[in-house]
PDB file of N, CA and C in Angstrom:
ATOM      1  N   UNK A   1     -13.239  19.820  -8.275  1.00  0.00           N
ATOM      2  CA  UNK A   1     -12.663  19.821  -6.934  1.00  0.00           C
ATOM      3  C   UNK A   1     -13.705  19.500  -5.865  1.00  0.00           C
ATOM      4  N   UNK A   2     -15.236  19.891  -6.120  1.00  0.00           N
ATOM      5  CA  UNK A   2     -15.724  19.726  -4.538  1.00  0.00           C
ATOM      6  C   UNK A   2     -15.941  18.711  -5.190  1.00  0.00           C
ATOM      7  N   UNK A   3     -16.551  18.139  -6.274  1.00  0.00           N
ATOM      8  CA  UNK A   3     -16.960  16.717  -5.747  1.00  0.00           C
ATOM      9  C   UNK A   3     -15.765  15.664  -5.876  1.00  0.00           C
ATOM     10  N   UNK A   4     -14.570  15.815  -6.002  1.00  0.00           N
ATOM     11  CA  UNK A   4     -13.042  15.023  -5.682  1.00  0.00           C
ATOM     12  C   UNK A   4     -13.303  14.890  -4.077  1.00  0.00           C
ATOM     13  N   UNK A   5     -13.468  16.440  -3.261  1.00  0.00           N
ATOM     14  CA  UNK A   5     -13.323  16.386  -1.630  1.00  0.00           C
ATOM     15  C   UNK A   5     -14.611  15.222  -1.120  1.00  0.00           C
ATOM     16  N   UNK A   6     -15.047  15.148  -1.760  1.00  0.00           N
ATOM     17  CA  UNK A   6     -16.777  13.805  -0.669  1.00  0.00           C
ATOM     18  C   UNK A   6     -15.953  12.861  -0.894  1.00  0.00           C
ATOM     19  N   UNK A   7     -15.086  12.538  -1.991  1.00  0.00           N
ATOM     20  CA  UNK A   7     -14.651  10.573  -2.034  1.00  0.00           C
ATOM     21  C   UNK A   7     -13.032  10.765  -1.506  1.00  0.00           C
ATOM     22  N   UNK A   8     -12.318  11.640  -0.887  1.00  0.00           N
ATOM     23  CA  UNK A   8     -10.994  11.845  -0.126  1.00  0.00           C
ATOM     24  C   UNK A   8     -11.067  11.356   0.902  1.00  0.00           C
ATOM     25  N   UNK A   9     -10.157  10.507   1.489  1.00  0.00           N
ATOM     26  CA  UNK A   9      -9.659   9.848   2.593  1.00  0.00           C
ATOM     27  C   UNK A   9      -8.653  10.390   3.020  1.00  0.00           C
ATOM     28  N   UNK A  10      -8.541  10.205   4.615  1.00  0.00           N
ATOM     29  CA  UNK A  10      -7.280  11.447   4.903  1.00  0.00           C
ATOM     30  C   UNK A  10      -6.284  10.265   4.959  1.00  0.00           C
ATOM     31  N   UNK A  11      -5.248  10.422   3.858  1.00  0.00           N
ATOM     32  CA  UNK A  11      -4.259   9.441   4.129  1.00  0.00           C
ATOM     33  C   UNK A  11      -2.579   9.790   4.243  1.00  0.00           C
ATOM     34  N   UNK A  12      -2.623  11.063   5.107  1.00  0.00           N
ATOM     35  CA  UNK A  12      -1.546  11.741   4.810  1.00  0.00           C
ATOM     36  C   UNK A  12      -0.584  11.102   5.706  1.00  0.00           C
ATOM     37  N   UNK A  13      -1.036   9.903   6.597  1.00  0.00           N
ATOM     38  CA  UNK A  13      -0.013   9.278   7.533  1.00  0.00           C
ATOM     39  C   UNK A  13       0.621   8.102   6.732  1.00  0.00           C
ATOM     40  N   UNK A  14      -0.116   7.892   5.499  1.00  0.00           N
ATOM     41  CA  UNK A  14       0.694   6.883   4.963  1.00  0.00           C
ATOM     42  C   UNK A  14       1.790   7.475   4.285  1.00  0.00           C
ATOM     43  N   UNK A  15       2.899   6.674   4.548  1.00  0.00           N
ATOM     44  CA  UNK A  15       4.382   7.076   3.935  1.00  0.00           C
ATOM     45  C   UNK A  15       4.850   6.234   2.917  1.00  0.00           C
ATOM     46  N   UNK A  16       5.900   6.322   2.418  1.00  0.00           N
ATOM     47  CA  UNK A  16       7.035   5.094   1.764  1.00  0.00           C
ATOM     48  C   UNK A  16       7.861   4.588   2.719  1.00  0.00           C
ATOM     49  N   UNK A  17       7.774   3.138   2.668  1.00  0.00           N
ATOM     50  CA  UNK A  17       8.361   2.541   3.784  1.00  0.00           C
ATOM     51  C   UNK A  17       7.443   2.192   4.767  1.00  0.00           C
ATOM     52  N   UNK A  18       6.461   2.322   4.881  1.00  0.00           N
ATOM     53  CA  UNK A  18       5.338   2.191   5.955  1.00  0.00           C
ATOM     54  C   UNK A  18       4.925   0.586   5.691  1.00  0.00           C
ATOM     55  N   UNK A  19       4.850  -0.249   6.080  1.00  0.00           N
ATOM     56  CA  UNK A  19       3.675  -1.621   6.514  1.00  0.00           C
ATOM     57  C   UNK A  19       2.711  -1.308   6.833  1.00  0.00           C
ATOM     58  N   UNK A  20       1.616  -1.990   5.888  1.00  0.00           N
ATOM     59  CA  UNK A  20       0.108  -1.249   5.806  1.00  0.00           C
ATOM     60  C   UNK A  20      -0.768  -2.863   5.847  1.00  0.00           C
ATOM     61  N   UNK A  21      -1.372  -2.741   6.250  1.00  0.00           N
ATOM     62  CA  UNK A  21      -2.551  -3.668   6.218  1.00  0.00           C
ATOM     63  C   UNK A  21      -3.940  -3.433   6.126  1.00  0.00           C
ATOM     64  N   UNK A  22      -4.333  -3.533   4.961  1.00  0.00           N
ATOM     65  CA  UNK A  22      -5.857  -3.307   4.200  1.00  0.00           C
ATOM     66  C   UNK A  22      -6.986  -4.224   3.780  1.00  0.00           C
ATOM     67  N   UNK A  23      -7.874  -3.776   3.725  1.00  0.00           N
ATOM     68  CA  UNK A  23      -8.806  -5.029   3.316  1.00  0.00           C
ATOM     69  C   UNK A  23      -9.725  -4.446   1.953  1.00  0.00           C
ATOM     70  N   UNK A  24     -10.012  -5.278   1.079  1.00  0.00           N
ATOM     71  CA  UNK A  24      -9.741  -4.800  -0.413  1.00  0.00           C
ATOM     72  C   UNK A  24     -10.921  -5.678  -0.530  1.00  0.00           C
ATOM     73  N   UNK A  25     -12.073  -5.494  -0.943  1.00  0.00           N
ATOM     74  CA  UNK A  25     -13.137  -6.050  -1.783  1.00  0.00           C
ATOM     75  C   UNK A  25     -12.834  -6.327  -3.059  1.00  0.00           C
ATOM     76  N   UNK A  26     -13.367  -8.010  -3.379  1.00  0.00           N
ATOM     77  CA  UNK A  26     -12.611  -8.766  -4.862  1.00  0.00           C
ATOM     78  C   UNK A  26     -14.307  -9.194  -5.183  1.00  0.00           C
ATOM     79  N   UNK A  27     -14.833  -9.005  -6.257  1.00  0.00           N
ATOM     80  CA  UNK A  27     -16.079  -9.153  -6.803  1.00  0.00           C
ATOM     81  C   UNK A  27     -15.792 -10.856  -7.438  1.00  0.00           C
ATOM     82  N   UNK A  28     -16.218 -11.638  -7.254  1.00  0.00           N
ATOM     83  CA  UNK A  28     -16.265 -12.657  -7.744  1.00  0.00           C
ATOM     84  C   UNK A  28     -17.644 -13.285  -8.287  1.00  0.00           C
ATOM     85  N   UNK A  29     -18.129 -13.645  -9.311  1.00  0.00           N
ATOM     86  CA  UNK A  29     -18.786 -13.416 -10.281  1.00  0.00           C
ATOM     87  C   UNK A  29     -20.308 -12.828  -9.406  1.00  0.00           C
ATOM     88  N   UNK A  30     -21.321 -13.166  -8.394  1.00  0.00           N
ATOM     89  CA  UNK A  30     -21.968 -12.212  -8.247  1.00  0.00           C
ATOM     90  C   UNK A  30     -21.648 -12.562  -6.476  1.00  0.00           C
ATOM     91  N   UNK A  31     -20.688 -12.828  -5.893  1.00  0.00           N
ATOM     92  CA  UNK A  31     -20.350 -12.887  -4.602  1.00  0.00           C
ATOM     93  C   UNK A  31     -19.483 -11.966  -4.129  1.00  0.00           C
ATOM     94  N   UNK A  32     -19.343 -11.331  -3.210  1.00  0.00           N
ATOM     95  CA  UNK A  32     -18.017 -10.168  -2.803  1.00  0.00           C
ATOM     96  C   UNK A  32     -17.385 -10.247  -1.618  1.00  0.00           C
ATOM     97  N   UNK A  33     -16.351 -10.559  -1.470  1.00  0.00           N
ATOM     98  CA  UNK A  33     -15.739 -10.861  -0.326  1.00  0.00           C
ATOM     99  C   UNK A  33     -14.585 -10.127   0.077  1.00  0.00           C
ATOM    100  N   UNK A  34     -13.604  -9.813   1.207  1.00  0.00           N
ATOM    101  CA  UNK A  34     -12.873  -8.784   1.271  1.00  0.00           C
ATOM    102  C   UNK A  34     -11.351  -9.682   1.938  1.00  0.00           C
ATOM    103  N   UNK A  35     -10.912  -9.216   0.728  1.00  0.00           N
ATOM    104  CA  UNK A  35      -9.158 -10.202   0.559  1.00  0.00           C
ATOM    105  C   UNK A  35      -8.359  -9.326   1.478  1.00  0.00           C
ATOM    106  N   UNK A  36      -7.351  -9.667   2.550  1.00  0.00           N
ATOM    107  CA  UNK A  36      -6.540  -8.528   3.349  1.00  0.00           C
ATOM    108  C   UNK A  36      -5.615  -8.602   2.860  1.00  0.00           C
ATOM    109  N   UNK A  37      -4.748  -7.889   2.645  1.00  0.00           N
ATOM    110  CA  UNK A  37      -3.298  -7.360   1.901  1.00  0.00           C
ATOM    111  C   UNK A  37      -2.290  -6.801   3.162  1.00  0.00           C
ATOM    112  N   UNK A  38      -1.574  -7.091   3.294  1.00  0.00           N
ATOM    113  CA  UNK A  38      -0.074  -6.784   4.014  1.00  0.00           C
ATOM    114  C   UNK A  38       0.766  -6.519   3.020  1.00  0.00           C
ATOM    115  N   UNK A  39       1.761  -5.555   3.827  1.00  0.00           N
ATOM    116  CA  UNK A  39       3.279  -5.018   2.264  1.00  0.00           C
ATOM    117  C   UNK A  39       3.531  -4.156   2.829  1.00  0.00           C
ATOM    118  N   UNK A  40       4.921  -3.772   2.084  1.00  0.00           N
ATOM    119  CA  UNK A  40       5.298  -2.547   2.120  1.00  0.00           C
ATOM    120  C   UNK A  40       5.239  -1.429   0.963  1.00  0.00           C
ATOM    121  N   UNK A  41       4.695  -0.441   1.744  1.00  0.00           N
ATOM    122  CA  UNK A  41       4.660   0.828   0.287  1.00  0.00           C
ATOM    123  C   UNK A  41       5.825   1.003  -0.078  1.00  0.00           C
ATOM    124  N   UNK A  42       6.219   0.747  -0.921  1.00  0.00           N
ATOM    125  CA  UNK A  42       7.198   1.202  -2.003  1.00  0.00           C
ATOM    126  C   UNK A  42       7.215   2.279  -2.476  1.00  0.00           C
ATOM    127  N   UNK A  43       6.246   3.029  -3.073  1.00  0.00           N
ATOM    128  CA  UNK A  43       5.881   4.128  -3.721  1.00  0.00           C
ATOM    129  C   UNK A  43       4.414   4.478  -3.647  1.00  0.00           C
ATOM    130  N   UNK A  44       4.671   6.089  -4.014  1.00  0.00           N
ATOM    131  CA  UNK A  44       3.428   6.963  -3.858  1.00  0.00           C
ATOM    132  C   UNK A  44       3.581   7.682  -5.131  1.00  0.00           C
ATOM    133  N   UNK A  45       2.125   7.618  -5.977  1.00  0.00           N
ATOM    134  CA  UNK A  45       2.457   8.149  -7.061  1.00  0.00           C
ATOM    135  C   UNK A  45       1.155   9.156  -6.688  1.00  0.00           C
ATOM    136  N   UNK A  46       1.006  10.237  -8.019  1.00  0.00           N
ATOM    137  CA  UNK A  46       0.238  11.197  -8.418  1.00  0.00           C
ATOM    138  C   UNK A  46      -0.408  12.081  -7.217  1.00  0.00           C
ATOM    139  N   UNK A  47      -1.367  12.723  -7.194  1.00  0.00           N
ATOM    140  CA  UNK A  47      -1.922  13.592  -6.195  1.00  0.00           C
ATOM    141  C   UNK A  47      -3.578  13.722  -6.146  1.00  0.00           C
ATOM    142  N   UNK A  48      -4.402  13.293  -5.029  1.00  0.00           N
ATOM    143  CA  UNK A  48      -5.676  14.269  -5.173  1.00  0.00           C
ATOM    144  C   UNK A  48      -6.361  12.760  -5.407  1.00  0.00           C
ATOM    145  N   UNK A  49      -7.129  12.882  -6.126  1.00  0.00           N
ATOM    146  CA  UNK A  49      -8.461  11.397  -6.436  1.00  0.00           C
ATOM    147  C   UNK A  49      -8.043  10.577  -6.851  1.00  0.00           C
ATOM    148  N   UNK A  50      -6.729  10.597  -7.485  1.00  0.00           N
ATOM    149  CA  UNK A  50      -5.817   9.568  -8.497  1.00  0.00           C
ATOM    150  C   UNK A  50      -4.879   9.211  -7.706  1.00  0.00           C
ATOM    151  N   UNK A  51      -4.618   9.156  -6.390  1.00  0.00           N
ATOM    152  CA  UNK A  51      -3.432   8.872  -5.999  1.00  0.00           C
ATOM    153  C   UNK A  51      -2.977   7.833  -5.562  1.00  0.00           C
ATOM    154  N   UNK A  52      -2.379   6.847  -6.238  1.00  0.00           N
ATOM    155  CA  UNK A  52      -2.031   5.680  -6.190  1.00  0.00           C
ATOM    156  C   UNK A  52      -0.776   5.176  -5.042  1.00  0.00           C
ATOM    157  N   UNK A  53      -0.686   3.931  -4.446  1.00  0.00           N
ATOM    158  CA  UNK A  53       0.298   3.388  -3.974  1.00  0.00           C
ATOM    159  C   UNK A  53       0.595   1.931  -4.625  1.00  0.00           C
ATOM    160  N   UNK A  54       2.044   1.534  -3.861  1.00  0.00           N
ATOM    161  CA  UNK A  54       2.414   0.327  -4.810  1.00  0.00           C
ATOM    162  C   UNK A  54       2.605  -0.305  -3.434  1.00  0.00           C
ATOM    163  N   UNK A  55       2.129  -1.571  -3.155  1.00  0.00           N
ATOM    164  CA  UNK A  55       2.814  -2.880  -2.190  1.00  0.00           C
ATOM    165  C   UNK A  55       3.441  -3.757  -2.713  1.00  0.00           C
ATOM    166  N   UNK A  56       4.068  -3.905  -2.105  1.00  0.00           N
ATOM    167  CA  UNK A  56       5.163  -5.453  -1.958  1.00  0.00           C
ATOM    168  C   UNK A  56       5.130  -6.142  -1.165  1.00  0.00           C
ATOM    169  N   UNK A  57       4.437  -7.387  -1.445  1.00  0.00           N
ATOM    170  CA  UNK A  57       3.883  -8.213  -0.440  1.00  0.00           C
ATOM    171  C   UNK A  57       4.704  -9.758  -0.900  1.00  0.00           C
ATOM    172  N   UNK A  58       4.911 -10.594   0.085  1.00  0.00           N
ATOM    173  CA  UNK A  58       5.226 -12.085  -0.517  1.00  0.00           C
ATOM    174  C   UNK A  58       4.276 -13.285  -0.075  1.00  0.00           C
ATOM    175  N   UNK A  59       3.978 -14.010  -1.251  1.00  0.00           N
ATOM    176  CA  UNK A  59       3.304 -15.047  -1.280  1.00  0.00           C
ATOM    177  C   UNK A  59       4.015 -15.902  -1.247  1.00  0.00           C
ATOM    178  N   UNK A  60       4.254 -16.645  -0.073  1.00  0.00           N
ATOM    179  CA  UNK A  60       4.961 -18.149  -0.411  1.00  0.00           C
ATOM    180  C   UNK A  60       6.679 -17.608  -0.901  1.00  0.00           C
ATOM    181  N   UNK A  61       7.276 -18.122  -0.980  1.00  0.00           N
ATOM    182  CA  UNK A  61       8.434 -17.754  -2.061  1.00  0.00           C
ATOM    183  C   UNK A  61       8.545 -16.285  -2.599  1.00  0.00           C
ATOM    184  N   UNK A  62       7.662 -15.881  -3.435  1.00  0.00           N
ATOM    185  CA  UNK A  62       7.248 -14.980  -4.310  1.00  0.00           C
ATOM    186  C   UNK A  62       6.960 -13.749  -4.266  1.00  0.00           C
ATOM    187  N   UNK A  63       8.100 -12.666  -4.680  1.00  0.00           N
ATOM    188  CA  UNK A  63       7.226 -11.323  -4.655  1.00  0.00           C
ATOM    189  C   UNK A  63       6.169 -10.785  -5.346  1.00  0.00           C
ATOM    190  N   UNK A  64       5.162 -10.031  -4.778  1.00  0.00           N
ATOM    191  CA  UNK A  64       4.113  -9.682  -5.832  1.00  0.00           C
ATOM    192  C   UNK A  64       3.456  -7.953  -5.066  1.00  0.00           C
ATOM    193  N   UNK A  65       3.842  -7.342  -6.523  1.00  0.00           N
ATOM    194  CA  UNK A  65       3.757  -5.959  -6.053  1.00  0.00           C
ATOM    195  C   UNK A  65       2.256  -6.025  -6.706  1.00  0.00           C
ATOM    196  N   UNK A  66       1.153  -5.001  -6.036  1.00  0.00           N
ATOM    197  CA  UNK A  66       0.006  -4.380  -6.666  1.00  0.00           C
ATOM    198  C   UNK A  66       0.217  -2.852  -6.465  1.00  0.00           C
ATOM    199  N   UNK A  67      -0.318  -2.463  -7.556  1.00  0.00           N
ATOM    200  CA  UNK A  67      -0.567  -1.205  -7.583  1.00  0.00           C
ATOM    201  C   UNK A  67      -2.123  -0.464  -7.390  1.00  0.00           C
ATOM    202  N   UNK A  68      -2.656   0.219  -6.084  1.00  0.00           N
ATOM    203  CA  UNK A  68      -3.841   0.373  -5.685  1.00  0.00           C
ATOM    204  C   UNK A  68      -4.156   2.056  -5.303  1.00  0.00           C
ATOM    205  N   UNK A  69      -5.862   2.370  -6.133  1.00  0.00           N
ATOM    206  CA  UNK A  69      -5.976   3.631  -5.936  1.00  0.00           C
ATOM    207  C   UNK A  69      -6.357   3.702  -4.623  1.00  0.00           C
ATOM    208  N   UNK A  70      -5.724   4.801  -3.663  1.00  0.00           N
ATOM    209  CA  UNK A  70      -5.841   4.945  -2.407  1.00  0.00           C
ATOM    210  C   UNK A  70      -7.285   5.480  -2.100  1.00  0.00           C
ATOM    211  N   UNK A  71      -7.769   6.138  -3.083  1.00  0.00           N
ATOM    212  CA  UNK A  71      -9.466   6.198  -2.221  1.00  0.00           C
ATOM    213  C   UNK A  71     -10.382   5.946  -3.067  1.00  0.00           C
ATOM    214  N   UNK A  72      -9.941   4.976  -3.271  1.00  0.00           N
ATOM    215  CA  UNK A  72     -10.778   3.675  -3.660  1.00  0.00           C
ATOM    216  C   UNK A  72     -11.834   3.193  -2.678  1.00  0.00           C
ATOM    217  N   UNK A  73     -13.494   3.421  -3.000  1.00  0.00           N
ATOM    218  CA  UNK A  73     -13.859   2.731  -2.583  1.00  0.00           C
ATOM    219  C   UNK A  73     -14.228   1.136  -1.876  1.00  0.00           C
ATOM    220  N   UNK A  74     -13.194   0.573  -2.912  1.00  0.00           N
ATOM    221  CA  UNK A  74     -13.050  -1.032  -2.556  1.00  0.00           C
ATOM    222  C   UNK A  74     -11.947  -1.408  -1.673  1.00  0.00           C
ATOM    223  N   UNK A  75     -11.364   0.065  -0.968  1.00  0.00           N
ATOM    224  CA  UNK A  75     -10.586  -0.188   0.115  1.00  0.00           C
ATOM    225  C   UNK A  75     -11.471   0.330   1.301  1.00  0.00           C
ATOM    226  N   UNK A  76     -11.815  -0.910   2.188  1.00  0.00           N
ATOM    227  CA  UNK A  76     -12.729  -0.807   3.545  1.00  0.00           C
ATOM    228  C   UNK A  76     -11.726  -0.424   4.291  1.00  0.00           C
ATOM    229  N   UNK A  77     -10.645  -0.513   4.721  1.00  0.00           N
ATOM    230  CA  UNK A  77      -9.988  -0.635   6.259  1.00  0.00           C
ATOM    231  C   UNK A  77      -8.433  -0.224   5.859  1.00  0.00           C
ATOM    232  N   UNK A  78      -8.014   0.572   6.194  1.00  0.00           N
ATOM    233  CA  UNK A  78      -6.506   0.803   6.154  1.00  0.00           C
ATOM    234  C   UNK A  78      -5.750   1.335   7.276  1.00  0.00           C
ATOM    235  N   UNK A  79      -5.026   0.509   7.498  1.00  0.00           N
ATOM    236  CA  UNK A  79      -3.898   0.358   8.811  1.00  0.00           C
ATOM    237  C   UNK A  79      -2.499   0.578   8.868  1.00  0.00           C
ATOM    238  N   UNK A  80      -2.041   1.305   9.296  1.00  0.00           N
ATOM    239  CA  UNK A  80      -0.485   1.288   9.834  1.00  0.00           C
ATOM    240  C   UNK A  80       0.027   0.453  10.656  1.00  0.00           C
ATOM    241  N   UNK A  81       1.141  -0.369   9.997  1.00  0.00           N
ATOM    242  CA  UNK A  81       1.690  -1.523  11.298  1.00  0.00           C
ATOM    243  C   UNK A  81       2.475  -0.898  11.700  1.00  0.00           C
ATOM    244  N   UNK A  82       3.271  -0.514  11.093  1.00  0.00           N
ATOM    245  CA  UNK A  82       4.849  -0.049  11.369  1.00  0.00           C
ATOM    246  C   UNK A  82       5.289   1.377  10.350  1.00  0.00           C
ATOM    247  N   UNK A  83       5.786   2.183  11.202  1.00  0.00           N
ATOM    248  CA  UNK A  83       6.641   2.716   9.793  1.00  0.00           C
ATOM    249  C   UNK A  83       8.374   2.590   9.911  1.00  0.00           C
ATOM    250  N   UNK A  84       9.221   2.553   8.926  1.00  0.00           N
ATOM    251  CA  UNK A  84      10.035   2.714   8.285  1.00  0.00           C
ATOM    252  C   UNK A  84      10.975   3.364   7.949  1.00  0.00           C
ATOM    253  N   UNK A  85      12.445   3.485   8.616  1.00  0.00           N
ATOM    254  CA  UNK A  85      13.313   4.885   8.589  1.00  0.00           C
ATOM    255  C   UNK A  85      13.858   4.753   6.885  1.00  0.00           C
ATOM    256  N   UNK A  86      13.552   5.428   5.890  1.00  0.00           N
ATOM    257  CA  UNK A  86      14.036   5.292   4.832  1.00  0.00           C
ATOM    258  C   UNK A  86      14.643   6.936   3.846  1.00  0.00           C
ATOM    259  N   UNK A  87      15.465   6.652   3.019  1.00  0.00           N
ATOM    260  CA  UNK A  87      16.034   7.971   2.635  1.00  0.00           C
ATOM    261  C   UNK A  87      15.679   8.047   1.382  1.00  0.00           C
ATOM    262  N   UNK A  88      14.442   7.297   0.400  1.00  0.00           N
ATOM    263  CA  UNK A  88      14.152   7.277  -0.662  1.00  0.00           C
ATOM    264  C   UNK A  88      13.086   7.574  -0.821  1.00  0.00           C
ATOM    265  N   UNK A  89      12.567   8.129  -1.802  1.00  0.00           N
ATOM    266  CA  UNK A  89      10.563   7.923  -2.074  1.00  0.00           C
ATOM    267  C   UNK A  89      10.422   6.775  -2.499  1.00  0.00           C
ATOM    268  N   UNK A  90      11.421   6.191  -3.662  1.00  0.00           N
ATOM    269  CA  UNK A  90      10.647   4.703  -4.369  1.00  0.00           C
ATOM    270  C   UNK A  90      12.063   3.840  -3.973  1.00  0.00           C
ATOM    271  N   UNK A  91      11.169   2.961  -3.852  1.00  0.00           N
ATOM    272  CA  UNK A  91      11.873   1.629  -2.742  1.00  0.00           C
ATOM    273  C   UNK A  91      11.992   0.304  -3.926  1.00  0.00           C
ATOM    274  N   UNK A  92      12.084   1.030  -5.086  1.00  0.00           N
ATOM    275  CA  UNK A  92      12.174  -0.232  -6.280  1.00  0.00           C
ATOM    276  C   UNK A  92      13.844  -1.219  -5.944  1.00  0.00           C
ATOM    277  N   UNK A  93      14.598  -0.341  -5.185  1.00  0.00           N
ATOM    278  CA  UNK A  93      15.493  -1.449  -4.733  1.00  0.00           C
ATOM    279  C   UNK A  93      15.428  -2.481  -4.085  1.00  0.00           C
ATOM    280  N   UNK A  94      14.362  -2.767  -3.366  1.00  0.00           N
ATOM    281  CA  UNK A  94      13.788  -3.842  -2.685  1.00  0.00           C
ATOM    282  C   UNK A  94      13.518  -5.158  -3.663  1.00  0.00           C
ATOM    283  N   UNK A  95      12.848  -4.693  -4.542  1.00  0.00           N
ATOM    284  CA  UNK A  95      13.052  -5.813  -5.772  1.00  0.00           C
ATOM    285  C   UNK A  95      13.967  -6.872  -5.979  1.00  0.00           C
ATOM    286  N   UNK A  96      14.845  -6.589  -6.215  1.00  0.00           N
ATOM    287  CA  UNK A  96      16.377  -7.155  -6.444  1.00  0.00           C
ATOM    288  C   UNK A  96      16.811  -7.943  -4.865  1.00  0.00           C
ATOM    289  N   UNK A  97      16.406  -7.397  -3.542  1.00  0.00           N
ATOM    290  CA  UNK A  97      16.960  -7.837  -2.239  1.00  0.00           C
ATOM    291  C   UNK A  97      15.994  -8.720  -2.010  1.00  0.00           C
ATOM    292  N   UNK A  98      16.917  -9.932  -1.528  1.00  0.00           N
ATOM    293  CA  UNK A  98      16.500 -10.896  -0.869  1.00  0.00           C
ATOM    294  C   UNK A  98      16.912 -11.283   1.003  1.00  0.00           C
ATOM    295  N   UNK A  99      16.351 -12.182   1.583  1.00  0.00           N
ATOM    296  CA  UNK A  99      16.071 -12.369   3.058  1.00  0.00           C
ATOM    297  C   UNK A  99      16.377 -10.777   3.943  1.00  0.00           C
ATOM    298  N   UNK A 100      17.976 -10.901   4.663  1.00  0.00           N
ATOM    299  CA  UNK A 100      17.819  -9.802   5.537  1.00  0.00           C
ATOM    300  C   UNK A 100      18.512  -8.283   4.598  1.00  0.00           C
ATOM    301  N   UNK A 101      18.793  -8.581   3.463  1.00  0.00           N
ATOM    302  CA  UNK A 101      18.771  -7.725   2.742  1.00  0.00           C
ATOM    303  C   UNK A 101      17.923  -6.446   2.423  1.00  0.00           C
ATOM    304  N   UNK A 102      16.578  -7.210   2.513  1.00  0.00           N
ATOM    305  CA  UNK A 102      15.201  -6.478   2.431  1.00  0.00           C
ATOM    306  C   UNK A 102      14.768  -6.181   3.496  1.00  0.00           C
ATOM    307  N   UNK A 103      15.484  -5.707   4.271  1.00  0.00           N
ATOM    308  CA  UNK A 103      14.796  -5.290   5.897  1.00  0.00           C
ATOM    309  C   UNK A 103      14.773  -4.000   5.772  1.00  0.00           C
ATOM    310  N   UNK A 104      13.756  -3.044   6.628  1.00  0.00           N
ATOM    311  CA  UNK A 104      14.300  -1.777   6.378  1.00  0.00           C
ATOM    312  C   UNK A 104      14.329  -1.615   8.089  1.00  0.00           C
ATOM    313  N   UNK A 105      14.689  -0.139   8.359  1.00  0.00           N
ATOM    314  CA  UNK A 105      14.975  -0.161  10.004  1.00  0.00           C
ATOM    315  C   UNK A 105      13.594   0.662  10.626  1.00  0.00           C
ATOM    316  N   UNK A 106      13.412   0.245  11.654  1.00  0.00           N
ATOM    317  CA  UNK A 106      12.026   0.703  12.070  1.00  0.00           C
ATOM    318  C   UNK A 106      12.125   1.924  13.373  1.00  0.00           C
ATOM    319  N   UNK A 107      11.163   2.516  12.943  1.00  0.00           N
ATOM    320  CA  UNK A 107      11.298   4.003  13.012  1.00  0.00           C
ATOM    321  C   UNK A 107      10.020   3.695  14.576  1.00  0.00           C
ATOM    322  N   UNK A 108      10.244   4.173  15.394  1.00  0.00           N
ATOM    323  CA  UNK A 108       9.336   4.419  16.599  1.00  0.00           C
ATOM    324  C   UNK A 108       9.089   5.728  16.700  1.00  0.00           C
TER     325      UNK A 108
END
């Protein structure tokens, strides 16, 4: 437990349903550069040093979910765009929805 608390990030404002924008260090063979990610959290899994989230982000056409440990050192920067009025924890229905289908309603 204490040494879990030195590598904890306080991330208790991130929700499901939230639009997040992060910047994620990608090691490329001995160069490192920091890729930004936009999405929506879908899901929040596990608790404590392990606690993972899922985005849903689109490339072009294409959905593409990652699944990322939240205090993860190779996450520099994490942002709230927006959050999200939603009545679910996991937003795997989004999957299946396409254009205004996949909207969710935004929460001020």
């Amino acid at each position: 437990k204490l040494v879990e608390n030195n590598h904890l990030r306080n991330t208790t404002k991130v929700k499901t349903g939230d639009v997040i924008r992060l910047n994620y260090k990608v090691q490329e063979g001995a160069k490192e550069r920091t890729q930004k990610i936009e999405g929506i959290v879908i899901a929040k899994k596990h608790g404590g040093i392990n606690q993972t989230i899922t985005i849903r982000r689109f490339i072009g056409k294409f959905g593409l979910e990652q699944v990322l440990p939240i205090h993860s050192p190779k996450i520099s920067k994490l942002q709230i765009i927006q959050h999200s009025k939603i009545r679910r924890a996991k937003l795997y229905y989004l999957r299946k929805a396409t254009g205004k289908a996949a909207r969710l309603k935004r929460k001020f």
